[in-house]
PDB file of N, CA and C in Angstrom:
ATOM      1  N   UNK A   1      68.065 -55.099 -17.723  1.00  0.00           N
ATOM      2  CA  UNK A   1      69.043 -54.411 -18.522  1.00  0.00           C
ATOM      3  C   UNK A   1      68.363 -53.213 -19.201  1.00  0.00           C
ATOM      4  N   UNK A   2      69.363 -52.091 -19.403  1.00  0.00           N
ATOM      5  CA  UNK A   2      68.445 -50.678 -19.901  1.00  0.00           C
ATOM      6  C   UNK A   2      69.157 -50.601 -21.521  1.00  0.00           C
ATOM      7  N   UNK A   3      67.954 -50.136 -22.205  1.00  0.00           N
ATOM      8  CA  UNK A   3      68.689 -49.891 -23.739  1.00  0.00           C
ATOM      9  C   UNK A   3      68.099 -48.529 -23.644  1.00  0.00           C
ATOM     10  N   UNK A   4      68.559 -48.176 -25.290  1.00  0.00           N
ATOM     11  CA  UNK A   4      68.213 -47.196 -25.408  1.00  0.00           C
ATOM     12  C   UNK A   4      67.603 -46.872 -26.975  1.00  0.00           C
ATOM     13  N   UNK A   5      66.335 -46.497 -26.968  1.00  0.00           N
ATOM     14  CA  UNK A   5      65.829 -46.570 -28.161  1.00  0.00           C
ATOM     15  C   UNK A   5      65.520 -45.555 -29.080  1.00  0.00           C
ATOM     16  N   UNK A   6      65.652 -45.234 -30.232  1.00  0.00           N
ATOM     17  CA  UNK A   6      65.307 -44.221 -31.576  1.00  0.00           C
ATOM     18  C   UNK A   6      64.644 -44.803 -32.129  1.00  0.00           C
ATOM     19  N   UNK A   7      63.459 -43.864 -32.256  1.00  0.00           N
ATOM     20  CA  UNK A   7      62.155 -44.475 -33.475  1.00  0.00           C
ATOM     21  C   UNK A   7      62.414 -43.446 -34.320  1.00  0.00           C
ATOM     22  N   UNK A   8      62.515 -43.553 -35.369  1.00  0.00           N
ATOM     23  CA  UNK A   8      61.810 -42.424 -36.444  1.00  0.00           C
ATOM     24  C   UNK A   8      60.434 -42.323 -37.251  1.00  0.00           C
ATOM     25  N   UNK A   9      59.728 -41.454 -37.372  1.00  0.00           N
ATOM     26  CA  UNK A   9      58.570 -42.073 -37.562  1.00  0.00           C
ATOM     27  C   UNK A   9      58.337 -40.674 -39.254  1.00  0.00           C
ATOM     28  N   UNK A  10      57.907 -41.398 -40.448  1.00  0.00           N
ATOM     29  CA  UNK A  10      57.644 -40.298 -41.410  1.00  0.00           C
ATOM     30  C   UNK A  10      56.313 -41.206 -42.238  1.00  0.00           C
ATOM     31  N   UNK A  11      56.047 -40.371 -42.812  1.00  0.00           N
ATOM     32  CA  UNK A  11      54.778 -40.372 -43.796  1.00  0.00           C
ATOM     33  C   UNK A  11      54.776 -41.318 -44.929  1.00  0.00           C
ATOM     34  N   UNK A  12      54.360 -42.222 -45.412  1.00  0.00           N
ATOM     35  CA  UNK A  12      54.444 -42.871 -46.803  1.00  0.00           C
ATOM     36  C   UNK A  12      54.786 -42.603 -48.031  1.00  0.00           C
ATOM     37  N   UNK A  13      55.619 -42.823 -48.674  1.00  0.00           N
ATOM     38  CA  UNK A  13      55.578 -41.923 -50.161  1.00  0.00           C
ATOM     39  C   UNK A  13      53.890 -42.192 -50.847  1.00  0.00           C
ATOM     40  N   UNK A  14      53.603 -40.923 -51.763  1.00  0.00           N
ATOM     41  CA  UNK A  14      52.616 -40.652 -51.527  1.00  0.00           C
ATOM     42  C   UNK A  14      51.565 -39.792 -50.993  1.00  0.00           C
ATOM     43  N   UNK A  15      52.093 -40.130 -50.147  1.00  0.00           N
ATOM     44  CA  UNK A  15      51.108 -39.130 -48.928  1.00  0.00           C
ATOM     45  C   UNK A  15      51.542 -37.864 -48.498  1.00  0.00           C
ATOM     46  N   UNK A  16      50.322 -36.690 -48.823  1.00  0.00           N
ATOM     47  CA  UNK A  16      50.767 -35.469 -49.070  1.00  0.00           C
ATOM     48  C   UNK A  16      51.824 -35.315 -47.412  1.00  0.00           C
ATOM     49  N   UNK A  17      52.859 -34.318 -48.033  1.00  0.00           N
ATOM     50  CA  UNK A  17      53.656 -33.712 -46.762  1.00  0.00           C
ATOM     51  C   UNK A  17      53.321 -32.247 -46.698  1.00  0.00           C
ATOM     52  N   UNK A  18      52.449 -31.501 -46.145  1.00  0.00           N
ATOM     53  CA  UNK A  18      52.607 -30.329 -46.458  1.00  0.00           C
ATOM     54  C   UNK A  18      53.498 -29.447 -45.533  1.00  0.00           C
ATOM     55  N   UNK A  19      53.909 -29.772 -44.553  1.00  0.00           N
ATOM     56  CA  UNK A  19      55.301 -29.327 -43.734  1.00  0.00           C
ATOM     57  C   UNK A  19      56.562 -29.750 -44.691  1.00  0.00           C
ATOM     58  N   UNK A  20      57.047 -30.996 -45.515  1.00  0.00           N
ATOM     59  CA  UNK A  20      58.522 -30.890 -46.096  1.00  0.00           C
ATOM     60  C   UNK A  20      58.167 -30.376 -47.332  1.00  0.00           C
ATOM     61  N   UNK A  21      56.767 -30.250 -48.070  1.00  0.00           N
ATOM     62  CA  UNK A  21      56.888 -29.129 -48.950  1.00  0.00           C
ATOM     63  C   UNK A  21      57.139 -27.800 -48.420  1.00  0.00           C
ATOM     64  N   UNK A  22      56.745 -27.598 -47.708  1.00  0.00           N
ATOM     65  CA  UNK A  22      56.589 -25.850 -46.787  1.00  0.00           C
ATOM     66  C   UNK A  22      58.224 -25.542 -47.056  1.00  0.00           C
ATOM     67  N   UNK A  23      59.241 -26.557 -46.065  1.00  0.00           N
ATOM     68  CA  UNK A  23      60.419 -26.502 -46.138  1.00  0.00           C
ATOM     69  C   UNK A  23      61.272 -26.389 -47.495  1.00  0.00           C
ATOM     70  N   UNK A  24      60.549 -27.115 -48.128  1.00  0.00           N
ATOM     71  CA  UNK A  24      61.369 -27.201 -49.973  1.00  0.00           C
ATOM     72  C   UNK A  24      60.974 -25.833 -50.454  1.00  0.00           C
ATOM     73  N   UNK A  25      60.156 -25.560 -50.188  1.00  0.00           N
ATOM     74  CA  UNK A  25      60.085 -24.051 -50.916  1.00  0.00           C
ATOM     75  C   UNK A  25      60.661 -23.039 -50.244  1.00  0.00           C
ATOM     76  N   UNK A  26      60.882 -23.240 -49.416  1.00  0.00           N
ATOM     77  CA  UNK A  26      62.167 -22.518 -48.525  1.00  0.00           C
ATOM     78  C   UNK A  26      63.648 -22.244 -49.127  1.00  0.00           C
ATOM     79  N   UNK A  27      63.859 -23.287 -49.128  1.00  0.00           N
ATOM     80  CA  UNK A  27      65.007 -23.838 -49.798  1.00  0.00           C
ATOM     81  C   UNK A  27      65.979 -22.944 -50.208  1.00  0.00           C
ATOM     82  N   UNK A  28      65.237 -22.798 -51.808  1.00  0.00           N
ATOM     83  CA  UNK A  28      66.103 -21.868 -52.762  1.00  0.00           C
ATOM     84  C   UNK A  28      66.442 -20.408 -52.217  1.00  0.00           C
ATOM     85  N   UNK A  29      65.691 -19.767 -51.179  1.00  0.00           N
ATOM     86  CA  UNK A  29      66.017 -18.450 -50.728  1.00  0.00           C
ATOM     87  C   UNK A  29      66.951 -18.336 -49.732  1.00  0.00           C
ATOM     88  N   UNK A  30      66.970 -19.391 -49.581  1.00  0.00           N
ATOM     89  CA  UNK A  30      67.989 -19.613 -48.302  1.00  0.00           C
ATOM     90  C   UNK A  30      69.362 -20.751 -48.681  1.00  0.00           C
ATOM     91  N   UNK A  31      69.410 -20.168 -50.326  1.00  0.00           N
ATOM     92  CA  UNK A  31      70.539 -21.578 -50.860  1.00  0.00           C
ATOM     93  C   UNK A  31      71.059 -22.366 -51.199  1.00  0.00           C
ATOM     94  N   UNK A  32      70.182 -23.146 -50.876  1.00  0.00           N
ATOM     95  CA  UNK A  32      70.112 -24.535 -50.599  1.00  0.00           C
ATOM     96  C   UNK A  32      69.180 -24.854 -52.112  1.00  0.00           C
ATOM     97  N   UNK A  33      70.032 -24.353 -53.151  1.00  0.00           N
ATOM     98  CA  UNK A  33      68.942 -24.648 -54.601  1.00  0.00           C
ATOM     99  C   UNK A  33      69.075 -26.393 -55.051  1.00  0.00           C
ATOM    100  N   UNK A  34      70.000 -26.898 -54.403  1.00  0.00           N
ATOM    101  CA  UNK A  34      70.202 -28.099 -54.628  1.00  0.00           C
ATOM    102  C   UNK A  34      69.823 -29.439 -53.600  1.00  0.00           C
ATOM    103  N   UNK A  35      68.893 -29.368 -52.840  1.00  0.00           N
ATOM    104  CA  UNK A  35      67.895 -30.228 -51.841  1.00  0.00           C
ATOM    105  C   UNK A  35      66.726 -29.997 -52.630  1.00  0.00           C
ATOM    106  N   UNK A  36      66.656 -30.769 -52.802  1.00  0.00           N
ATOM    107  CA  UNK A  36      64.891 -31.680 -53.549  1.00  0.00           C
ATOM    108  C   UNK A  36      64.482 -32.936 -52.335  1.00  0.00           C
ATOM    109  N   UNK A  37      62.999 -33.366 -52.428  1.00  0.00           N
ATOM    110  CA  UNK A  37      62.621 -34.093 -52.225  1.00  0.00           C
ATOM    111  C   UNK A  37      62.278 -34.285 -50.327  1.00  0.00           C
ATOM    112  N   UNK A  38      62.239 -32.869 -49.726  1.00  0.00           N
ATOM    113  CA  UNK A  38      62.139 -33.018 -48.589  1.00  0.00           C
ATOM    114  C   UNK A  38      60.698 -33.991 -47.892  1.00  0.00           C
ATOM    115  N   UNK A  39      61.265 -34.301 -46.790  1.00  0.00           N
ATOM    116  CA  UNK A  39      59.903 -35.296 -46.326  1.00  0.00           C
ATOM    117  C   UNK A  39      60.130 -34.767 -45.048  1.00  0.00           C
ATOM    118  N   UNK A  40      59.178 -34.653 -44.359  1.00  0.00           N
ATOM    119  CA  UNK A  40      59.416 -34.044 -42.499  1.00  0.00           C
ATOM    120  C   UNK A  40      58.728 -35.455 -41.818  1.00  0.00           C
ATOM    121  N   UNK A  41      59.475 -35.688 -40.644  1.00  0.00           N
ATOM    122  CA  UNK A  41      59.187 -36.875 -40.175  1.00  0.00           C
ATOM    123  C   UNK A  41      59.223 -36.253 -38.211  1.00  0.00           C
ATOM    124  N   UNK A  42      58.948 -37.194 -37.480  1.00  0.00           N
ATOM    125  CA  UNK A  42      59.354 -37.071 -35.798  1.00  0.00           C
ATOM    126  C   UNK A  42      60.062 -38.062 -35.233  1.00  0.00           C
ATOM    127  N   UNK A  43      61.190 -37.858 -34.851  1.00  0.00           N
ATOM    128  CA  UNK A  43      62.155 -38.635 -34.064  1.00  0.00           C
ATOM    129  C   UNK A  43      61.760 -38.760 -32.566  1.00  0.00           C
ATOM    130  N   UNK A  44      61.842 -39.909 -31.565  1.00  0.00           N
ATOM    131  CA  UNK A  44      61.644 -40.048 -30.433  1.00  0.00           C
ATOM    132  C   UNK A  44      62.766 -40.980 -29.932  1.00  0.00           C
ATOM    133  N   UNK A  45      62.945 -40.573 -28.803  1.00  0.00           N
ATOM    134  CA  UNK A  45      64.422 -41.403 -27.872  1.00  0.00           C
ATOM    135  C   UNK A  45      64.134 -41.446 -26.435  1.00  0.00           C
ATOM    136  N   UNK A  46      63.811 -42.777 -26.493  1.00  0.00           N
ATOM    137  CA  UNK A  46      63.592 -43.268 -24.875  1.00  0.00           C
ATOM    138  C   UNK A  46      64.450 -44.554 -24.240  1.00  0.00           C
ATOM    139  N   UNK A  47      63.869 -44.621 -22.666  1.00  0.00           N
ATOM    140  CA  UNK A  47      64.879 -45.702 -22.615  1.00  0.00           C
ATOM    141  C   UNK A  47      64.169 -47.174 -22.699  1.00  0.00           C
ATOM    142  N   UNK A  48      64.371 -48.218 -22.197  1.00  0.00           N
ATOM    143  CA  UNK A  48      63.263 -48.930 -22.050  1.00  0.00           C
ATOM    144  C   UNK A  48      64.468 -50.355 -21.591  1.00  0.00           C
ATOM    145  N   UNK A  49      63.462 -50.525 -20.556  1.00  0.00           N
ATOM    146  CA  UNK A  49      64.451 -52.315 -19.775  1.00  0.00           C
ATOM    147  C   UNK A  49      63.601 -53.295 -20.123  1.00  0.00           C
ATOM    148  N   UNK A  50      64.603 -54.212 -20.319  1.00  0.00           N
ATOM    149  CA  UNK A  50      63.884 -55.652 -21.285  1.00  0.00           C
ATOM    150  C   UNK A  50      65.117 -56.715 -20.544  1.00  0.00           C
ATOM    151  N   UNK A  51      64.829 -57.805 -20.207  1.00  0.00           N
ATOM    152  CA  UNK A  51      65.720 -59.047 -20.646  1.00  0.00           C
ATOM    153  C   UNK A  51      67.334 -59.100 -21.271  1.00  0.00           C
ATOM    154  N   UNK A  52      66.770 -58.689 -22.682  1.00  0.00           N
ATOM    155  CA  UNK A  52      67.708 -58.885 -23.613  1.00  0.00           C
ATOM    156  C   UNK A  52      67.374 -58.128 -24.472  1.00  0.00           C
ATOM    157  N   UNK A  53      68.380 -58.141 -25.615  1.00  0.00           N
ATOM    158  CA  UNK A  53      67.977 -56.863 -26.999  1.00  0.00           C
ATOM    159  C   UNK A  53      67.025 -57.079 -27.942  1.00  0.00           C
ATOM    160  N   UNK A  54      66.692 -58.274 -27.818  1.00  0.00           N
ATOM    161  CA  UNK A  54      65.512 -59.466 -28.485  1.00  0.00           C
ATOM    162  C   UNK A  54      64.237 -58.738 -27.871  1.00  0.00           C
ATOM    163  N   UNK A  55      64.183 -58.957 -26.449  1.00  0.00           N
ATOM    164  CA  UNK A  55      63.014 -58.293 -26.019  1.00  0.00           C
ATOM    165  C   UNK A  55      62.885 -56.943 -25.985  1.00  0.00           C
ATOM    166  N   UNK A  56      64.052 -55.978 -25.978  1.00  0.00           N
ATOM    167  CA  UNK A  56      63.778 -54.287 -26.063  1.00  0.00           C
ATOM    168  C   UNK A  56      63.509 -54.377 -27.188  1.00  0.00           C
ATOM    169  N   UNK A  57      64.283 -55.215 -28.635  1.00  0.00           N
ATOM    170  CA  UNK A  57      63.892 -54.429 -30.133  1.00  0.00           C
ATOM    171  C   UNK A  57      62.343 -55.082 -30.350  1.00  0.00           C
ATOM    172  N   UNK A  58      61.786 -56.349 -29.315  1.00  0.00           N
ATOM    173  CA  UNK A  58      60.220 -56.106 -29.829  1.00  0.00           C
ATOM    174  C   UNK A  58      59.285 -55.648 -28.652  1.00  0.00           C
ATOM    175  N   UNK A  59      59.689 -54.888 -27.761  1.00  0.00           N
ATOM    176  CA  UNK A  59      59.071 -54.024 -27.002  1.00  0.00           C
ATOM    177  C   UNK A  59      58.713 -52.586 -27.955  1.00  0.00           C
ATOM    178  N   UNK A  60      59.791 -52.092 -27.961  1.00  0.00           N
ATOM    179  CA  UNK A  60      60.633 -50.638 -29.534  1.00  0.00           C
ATOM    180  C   UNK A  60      59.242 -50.808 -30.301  1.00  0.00           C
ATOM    181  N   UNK A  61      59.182 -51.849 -31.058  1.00  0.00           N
ATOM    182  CA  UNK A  61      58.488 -52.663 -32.245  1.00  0.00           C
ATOM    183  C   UNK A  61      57.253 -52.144 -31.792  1.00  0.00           C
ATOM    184  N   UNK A  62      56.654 -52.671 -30.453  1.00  0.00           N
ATOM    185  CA  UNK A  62      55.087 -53.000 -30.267  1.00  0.00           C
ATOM    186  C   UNK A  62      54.823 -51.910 -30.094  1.00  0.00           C
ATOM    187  N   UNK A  63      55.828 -50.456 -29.200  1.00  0.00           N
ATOM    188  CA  UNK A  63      54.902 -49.220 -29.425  1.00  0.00           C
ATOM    189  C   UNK A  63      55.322 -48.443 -30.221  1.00  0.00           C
ATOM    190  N   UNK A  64      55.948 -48.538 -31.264  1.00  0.00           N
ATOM    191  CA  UNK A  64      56.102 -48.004 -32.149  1.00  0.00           C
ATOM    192  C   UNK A  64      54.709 -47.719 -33.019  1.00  0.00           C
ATOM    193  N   UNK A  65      54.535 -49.519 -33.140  1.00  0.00           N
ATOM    194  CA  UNK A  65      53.421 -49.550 -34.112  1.00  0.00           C
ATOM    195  C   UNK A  65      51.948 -49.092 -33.214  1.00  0.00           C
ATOM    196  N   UNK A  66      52.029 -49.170 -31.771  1.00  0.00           N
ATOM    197  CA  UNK A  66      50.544 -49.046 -31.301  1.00  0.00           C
ATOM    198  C   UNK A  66      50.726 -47.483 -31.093  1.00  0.00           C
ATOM    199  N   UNK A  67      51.407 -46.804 -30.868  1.00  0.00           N
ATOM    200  CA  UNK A  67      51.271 -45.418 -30.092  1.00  0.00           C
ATOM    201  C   UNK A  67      51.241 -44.345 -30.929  1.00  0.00           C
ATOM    202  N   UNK A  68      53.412 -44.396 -31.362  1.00  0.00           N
ATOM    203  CA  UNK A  68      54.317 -43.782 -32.284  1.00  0.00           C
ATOM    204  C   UNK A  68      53.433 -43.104 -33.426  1.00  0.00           C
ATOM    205  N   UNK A  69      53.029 -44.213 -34.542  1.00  0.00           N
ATOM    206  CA  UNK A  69      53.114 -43.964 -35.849  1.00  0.00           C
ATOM    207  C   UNK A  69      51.430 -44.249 -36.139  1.00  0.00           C
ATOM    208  N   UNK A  70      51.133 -44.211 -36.595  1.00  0.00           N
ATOM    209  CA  UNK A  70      49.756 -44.511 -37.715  1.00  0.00           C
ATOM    210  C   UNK A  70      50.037 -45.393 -38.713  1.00  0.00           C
ATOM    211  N   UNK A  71      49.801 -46.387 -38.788  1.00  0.00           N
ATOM    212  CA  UNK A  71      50.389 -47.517 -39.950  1.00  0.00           C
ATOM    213  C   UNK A  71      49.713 -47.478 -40.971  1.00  0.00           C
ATOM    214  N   UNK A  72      48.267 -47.123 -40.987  1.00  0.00           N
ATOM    215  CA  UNK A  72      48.319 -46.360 -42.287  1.00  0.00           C
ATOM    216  C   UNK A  72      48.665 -45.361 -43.389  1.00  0.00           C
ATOM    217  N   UNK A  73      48.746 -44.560 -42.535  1.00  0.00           N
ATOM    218  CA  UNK A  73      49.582 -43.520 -43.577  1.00  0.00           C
ATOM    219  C   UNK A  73      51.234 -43.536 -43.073  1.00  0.00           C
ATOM    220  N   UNK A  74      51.679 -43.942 -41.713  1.00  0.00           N
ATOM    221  CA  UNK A  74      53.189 -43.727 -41.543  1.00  0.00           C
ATOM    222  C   UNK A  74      54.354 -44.783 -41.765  1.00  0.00           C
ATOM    223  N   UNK A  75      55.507 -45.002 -41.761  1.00  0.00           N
ATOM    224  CA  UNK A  75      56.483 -45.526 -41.914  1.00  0.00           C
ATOM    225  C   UNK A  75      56.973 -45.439 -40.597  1.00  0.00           C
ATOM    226  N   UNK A  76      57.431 -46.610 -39.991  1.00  0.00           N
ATOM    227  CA  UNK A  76      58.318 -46.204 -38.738  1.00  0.00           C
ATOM    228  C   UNK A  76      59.690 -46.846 -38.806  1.00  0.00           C
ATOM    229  N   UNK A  77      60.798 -46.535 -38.006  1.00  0.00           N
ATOM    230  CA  UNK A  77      62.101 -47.262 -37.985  1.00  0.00           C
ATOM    231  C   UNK A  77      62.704 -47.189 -37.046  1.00  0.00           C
ATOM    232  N   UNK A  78      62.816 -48.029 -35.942  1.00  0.00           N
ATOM    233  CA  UNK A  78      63.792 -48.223 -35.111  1.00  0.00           C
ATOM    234  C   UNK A  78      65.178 -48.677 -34.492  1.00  0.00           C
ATOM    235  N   UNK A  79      65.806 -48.236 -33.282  1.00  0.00           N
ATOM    236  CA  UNK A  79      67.214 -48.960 -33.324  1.00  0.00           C
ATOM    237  C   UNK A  79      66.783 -48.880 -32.001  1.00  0.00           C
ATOM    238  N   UNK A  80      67.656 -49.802 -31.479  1.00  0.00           N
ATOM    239  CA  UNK A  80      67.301 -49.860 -30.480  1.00  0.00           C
ATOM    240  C   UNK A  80      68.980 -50.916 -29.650  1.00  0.00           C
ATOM    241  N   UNK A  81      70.201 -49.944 -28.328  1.00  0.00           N
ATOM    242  CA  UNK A  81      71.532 -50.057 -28.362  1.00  0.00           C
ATOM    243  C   UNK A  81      71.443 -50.077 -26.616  1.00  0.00           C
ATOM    244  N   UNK A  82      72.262 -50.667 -26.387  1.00  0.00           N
ATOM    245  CA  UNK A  82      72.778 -50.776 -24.655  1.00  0.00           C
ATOM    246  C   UNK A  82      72.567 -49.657 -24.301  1.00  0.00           C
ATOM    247  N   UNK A  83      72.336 -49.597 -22.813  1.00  0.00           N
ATOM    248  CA  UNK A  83      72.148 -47.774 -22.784  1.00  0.00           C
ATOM    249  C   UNK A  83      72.609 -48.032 -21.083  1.00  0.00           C
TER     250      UNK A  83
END
């Protein structure tokens, strides 16, 4: 069976962002005086065949955490839907 998976992957609070600061100081010249708190993160969308949704969401899971993200400094989040 084929799913279809979204990781999102962003930085820890904490941990400097210097790309969604870059963007926040952007901001106000372009408007937008009322967005605070930007964070820049990387989205990825693949497919992946498993069994069942049990086995794609801990397939998702295992490279998320081995490949995707850095678990020390990153946060990751996945979904993972029929495809």
């Amino acid at each position: 069976m084929r799913f279809v998976a979204r990781v999102e992957v962003r930085l820890r609070p904490g941990i400097a962002d210097p790309e969604g600061a870059t963007i926040e100081r952007a901001l106000p010249a372009l408007g937008f005086d009322d967005v605070h708190g930007v964070r820049a993160g990387r989205a990825f969308r693949f497919e992946v065949e498993a069994a069942d949704a049990a086995a794609a969401e801990a397939r998702v899971e295992e490279l998320a955490h081995r490949l995707l993200a850095n678990p020390v400094i990153e946060d990751s989040e996945w979904r993972v839907v029929p495809g």
